[in-house]
C-alpha atoms as a PDB file:
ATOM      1  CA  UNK A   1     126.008 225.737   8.264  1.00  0.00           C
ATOM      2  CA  UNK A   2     126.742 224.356  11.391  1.00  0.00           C
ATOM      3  CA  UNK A   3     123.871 226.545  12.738  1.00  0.00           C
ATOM      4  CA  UNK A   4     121.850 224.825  10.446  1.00  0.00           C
ATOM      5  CA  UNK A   5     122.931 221.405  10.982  1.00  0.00           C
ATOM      6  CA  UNK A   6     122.753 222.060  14.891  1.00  0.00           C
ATOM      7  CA  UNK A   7     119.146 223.083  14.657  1.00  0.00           C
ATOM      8  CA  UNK A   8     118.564 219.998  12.298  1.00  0.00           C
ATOM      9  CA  UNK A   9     119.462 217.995  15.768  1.00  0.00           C
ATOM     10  CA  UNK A  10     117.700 219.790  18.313  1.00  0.00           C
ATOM     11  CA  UNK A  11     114.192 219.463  15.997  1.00  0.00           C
ATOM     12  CA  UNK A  12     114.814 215.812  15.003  1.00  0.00           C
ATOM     13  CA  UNK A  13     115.524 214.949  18.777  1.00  0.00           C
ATOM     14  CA  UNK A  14     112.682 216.782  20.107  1.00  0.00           C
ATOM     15  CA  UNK A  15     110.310 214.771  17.752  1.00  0.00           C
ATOM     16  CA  UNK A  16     111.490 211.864  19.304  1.00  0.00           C
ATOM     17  CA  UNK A  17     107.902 210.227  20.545  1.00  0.00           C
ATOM     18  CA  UNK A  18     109.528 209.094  23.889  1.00  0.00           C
ATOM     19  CA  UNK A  19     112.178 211.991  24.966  1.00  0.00           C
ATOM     20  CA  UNK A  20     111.437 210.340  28.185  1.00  0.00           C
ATOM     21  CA  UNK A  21     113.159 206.618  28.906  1.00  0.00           C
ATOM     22  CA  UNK A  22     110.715 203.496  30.087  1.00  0.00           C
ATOM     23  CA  UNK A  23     110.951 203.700  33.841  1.00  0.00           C
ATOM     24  CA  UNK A  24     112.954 200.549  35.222  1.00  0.00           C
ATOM     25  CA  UNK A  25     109.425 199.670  36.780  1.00  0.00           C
ATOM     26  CA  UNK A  26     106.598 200.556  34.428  1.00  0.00           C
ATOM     27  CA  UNK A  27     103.589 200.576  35.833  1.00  0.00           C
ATOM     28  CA  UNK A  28     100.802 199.909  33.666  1.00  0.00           C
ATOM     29  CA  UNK A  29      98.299 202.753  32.282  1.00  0.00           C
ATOM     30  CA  UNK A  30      95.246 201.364  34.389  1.00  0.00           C
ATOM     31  CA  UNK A  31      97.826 201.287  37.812  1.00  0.00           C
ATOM     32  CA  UNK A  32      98.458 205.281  36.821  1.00  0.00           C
ATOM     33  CA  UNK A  33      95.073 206.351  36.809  1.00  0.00           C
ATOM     34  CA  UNK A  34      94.073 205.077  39.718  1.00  0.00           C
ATOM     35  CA  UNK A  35      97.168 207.055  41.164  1.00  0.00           C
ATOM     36  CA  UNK A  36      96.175 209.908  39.254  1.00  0.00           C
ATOM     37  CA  UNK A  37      92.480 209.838  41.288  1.00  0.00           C
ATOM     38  CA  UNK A  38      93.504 209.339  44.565  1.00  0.00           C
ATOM     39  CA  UNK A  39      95.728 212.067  44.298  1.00  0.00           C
ATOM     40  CA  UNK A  40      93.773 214.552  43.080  1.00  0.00           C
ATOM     41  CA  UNK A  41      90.616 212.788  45.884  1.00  0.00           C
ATOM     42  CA  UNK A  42      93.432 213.860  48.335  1.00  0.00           C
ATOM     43  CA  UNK A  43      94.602 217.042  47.263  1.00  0.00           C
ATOM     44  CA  UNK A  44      91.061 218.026  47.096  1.00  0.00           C
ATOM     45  CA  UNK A  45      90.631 216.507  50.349  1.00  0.00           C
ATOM     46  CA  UNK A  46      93.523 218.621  51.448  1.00  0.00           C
ATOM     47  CA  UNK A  47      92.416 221.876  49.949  1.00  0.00           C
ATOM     48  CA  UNK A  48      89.096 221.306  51.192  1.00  0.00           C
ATOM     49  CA  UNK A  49      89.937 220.563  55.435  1.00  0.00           C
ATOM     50  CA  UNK A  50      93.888 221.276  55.326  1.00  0.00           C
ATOM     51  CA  UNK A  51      93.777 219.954  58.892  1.00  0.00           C
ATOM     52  CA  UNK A  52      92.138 216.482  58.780  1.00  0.00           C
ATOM     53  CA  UNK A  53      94.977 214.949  56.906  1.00  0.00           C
ATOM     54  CA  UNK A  54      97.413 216.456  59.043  1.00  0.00           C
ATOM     55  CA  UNK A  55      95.833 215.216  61.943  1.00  0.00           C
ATOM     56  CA  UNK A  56      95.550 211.616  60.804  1.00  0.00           C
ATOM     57  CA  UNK A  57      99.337 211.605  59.755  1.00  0.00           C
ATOM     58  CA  UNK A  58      98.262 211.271  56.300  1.00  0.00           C
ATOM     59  CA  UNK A  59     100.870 212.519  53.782  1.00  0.00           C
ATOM     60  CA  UNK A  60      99.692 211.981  50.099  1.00  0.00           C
ATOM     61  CA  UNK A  61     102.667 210.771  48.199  1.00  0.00           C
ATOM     62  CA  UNK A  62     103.620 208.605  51.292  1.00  0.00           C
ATOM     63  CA  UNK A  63      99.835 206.867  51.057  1.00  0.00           C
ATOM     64  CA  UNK A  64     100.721 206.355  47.463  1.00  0.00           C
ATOM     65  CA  UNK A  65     103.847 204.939  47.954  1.00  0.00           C
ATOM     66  CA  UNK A  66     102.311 202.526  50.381  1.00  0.00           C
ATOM     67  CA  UNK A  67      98.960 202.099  48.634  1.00  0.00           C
ATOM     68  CA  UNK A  68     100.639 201.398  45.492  1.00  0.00           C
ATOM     69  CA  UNK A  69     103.901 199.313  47.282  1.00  0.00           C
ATOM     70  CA  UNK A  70     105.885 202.025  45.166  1.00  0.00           C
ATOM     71  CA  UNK A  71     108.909 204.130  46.276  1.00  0.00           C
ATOM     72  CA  UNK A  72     109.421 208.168  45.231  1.00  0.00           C
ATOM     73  CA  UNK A  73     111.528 207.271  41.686  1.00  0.00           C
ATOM     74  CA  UNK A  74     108.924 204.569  40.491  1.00  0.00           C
ATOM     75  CA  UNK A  75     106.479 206.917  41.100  1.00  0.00           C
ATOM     76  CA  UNK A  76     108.629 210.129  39.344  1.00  0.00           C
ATOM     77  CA  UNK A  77     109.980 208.522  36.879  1.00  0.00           C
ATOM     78  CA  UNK A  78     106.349 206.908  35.789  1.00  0.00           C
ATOM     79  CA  UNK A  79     105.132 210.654  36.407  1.00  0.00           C
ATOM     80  CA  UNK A  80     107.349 211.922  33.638  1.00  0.00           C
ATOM     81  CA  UNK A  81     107.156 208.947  30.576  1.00  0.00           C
ATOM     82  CA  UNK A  82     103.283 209.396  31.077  1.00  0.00           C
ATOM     83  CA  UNK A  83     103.454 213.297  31.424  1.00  0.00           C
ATOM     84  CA  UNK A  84     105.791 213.013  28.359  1.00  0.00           C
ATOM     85  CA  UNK A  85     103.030 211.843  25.742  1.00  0.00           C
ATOM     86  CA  UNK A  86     100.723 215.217  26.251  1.00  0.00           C
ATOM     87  CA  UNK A  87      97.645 213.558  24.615  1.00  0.00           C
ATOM     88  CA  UNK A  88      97.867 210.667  25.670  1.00  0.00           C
ATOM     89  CA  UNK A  89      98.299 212.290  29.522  1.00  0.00           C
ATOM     90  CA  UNK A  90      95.396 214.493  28.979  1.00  0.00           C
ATOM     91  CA  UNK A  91      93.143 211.686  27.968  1.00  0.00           C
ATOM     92  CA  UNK A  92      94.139 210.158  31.111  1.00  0.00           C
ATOM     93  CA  UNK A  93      93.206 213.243  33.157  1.00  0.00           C
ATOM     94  CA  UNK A  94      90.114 213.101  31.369  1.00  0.00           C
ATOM     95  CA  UNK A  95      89.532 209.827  32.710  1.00  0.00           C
ATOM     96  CA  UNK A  96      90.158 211.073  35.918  1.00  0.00           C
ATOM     97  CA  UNK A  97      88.065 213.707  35.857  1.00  0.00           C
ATOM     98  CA  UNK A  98      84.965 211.639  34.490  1.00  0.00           C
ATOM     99  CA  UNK A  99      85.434 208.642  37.483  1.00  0.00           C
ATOM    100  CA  UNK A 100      85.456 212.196  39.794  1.00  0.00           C
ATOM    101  CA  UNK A 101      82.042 213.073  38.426  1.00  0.00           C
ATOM    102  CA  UNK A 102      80.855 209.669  38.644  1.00  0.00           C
ATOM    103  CA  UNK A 103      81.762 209.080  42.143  1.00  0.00           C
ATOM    104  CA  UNK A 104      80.245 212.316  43.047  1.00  0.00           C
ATOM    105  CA  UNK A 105      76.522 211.116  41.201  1.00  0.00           C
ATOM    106  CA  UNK A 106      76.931 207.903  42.961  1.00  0.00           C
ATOM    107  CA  UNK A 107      77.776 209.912  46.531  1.00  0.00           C
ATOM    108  CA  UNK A 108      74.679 212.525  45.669  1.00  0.00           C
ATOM    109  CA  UNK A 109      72.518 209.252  45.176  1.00  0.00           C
ATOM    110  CA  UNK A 110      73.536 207.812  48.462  1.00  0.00           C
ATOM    111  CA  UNK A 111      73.044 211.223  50.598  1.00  0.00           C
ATOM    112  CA  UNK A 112      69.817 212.148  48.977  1.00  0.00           C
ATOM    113  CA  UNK A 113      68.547 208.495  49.760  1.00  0.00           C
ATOM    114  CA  UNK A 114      69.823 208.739  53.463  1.00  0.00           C
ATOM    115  CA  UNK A 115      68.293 212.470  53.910  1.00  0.00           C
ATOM    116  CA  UNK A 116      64.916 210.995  52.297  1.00  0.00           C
ATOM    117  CA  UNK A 117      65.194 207.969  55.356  1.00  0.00           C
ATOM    118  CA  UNK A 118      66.261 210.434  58.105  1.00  0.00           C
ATOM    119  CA  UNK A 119      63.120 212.599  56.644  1.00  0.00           C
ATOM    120  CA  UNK A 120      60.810 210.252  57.309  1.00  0.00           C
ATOM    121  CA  UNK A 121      62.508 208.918  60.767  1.00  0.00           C
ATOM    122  CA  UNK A 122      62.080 212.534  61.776  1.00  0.00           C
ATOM    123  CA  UNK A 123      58.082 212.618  60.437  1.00  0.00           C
ATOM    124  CA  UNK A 124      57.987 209.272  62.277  1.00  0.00           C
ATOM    125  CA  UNK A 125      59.135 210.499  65.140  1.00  0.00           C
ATOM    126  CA  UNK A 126      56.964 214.067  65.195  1.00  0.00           C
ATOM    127  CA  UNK A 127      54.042 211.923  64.402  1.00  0.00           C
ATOM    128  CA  UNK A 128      54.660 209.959  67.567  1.00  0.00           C
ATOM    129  CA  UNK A 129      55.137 212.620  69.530  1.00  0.00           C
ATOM    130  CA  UNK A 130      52.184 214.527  68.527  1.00  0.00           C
ATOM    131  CA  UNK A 131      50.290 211.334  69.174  1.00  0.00           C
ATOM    132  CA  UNK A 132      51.492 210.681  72.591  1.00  0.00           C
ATOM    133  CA  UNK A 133      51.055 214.715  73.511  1.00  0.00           C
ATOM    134  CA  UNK A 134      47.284 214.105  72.460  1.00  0.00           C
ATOM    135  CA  UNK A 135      47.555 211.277  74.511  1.00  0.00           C
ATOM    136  CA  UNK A 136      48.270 213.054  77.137  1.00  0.00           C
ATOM    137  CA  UNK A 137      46.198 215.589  77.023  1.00  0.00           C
ATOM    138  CA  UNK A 138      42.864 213.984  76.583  1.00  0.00           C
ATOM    139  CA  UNK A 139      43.507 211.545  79.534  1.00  0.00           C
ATOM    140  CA  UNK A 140      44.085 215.155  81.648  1.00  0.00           C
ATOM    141  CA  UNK A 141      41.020 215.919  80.264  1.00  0.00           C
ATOM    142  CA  UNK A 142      39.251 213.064  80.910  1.00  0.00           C
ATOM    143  CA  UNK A 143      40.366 212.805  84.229  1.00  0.00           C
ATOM    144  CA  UNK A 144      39.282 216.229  85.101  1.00  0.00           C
END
């Protein structure tokens, strides 16, 4: 019985919606998703060139901290209540992950529109020279 009435506890405690306790500073859902981006921006960053942070002194949970005028047990302690609600959390990181994909069309945009102006600098420029060479060589011709 007391078995019984033990395991009665453990699954009427574990249903609780918020295991977790409200952080003493709660920052709101929209604050955490923006954290939630420019950690994984620099995590990817990091993955990506593991040196260039490093060599700007950038540490990521220190730029949060300062970006977000945060210490390390806001930020934990917000990391677990939000982590605590699982769908809620993975809606989040969905969130995440679709302002990722749309700042990656809108960066696409921008480098295909600044390859198309460098193109044409670059015809520009070919079309001048050509222009001046023929320049060139019809006044040596003429002058012959």
């Amino acid at each position: 019985m007391k078995k019984f009435f033990l395991f009665a506890l453990v699954v009427l405690f574990s249903c609780n919606e918020r295991p977790v306790p409200k952080p003493d500073k709660l920052l709101d859902e929209e604050t955490m998703l923006n954290i939630l981006y420019d950690t994984a921006l620099l995590q990817a960053a990091e993955a990506y060139m593991p040196n260039k942070l490093t060599e700007n002194k950038i540490r990521i949970k220190n730029y949060i901290y300062l970006k977000y005028n945060i210490d390390s047990t806001t930020y934990y302690q917000n990391q677990r209540y939000y982590a605590a609600d699982i769908k809620n959390y993975h809606k989040m990181f969905q969130k995440v992950s679709e302002r990722i994909d749309q700042s990656k069309v809108e960066i696409d945009t921008l480098l295909a529109q600044e390859n198309r102006k460098n193109s044409e600098k670059n015809q520009e420029r070919k079309r001048e020279f050509n222009n001046k060479s023929l320049t060139k060589k019809q006044d040596n011709l003429s002058s012959q």
